[in-house]
N, C-alpha and C. Protein backbone atom coordinates (compact mmCIF):
# COMPACT_ATOMS: atom_id res chain seq x y z
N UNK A 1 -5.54 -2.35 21.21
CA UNK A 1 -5.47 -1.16 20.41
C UNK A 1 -6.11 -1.46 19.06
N UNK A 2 -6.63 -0.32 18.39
CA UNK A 2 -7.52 -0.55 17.25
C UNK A 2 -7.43 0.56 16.38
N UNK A 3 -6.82 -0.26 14.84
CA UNK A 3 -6.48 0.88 14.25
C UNK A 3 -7.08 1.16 13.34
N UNK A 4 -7.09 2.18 12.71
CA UNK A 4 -8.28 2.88 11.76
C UNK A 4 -7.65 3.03 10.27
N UNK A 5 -8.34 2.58 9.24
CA UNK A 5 -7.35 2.33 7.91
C UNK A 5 -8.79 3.47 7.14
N UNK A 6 -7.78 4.38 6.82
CA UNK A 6 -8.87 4.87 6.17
C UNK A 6 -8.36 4.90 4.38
N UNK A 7 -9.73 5.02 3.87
CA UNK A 7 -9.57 5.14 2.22
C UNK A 7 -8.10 5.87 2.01
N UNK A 8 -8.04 5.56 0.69
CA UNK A 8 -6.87 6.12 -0.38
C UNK A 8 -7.41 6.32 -1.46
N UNK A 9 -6.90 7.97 -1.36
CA UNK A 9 -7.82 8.81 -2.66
C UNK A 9 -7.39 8.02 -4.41
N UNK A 10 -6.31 6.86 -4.13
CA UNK A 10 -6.23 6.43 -5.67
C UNK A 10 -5.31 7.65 -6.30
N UNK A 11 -5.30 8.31 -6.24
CA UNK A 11 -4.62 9.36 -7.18
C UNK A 11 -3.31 8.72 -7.93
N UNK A 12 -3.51 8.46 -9.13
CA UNK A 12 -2.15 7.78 -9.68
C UNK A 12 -0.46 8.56 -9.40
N UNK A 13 -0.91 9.49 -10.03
CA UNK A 13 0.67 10.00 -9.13
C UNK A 13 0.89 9.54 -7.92
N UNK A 14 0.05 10.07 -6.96
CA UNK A 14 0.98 9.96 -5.89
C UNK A 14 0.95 8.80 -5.50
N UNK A 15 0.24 7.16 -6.02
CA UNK A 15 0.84 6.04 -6.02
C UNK A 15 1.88 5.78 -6.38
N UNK A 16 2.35 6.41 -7.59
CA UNK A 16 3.46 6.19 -8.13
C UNK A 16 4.98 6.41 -7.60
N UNK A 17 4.47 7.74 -6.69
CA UNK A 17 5.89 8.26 -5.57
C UNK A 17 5.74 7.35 -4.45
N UNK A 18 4.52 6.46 -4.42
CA UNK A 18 4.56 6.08 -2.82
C UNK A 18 5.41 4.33 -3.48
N UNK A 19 5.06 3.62 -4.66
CA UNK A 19 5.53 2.81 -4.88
C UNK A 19 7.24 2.90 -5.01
N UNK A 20 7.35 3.85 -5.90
CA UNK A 20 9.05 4.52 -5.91
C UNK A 20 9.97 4.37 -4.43
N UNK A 21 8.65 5.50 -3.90
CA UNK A 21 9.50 5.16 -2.08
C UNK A 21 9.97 3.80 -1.94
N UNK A 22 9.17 2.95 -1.64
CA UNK A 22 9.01 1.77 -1.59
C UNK A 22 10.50 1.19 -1.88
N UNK A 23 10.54 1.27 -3.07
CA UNK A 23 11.88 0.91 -3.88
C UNK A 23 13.24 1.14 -3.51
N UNK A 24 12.97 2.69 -3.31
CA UNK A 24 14.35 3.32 -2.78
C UNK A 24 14.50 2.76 -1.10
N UNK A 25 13.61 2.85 -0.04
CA UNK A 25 13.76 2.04 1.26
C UNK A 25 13.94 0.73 1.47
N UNK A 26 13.61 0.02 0.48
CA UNK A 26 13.88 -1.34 0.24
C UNK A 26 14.82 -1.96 -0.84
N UNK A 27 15.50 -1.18 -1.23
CA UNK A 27 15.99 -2.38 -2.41
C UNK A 27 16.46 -3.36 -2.67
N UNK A 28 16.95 -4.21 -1.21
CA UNK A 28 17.22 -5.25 -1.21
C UNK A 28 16.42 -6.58 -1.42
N UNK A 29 15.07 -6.04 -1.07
CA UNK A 29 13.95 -6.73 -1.11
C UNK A 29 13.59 -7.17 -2.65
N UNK A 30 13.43 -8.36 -3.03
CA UNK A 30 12.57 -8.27 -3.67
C UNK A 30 10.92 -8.09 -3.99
N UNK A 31 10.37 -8.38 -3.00
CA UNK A 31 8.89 -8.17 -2.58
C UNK A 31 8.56 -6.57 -2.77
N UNK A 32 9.64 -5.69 -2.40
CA UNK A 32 9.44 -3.64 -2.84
C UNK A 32 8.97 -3.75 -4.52
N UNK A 33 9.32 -4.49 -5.21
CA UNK A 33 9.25 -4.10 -6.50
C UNK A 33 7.79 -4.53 -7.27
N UNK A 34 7.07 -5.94 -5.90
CA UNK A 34 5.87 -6.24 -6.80
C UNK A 34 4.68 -5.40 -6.38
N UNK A 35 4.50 -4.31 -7.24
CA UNK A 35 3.77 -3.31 -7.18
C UNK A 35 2.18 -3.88 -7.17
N UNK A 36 1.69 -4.76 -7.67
CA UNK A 36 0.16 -5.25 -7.58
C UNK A 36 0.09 -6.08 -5.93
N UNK A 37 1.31 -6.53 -5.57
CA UNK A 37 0.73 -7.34 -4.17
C UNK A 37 0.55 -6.60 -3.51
N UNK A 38 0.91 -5.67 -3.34
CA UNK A 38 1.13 -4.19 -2.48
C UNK A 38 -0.28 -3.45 -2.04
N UNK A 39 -0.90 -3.11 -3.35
CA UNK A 39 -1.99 -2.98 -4.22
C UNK A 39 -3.33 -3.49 -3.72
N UNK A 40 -2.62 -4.93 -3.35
CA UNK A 40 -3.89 -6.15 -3.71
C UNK A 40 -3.96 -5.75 -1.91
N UNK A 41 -2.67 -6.08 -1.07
CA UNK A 41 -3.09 -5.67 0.33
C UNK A 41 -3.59 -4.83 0.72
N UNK A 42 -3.45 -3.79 0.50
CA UNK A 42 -4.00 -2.48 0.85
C UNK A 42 -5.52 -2.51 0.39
N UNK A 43 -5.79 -2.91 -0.75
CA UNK A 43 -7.21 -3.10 -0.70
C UNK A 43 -7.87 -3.68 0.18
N UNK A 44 -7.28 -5.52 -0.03
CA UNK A 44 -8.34 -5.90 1.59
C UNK A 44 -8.47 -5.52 2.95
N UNK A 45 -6.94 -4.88 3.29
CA UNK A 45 -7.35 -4.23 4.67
C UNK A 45 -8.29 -3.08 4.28
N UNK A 46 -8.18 -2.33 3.49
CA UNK A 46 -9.45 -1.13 3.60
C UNK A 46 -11.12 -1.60 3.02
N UNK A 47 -10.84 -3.04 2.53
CA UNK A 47 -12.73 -3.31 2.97
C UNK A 47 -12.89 -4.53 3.91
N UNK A 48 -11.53 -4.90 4.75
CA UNK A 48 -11.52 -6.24 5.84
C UNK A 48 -12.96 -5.37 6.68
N UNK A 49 -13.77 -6.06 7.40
CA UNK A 49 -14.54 -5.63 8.50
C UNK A 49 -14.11 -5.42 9.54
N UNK A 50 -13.20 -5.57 10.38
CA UNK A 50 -12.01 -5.12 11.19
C UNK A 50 -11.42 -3.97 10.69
N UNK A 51 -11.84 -3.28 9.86
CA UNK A 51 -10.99 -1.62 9.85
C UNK A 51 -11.95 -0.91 9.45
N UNK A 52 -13.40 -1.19 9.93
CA UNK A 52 -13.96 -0.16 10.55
C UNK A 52 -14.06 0.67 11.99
């Protein structure tokens, strides 16, 4: 199976509700709260060559 990662329009708000989510579904976690690793993943899967 092969999955398709497409762009993220960036829009700061609604990063901001999607990081929040994050928070509230996880809070036990500490890893929910580091908002740049999050960030940093989502970037390389959307320019990895495998998610085209």
């Amino acid at each position: 199976m092969k999955v398709a990662v497409r762009p993220f329009d960036h829009c700061p708000e609604l990063q901001r509700g999607i990081d929040r989510l994050r928070t509230l579904i996880f809070p036990h976690m500490p890893e929910a709260y580091d908002v740049e690793w999050h960030h940093d993943v989502w970037r390389w899967l959307e320019s990895h060559p495998l998610a085209e």
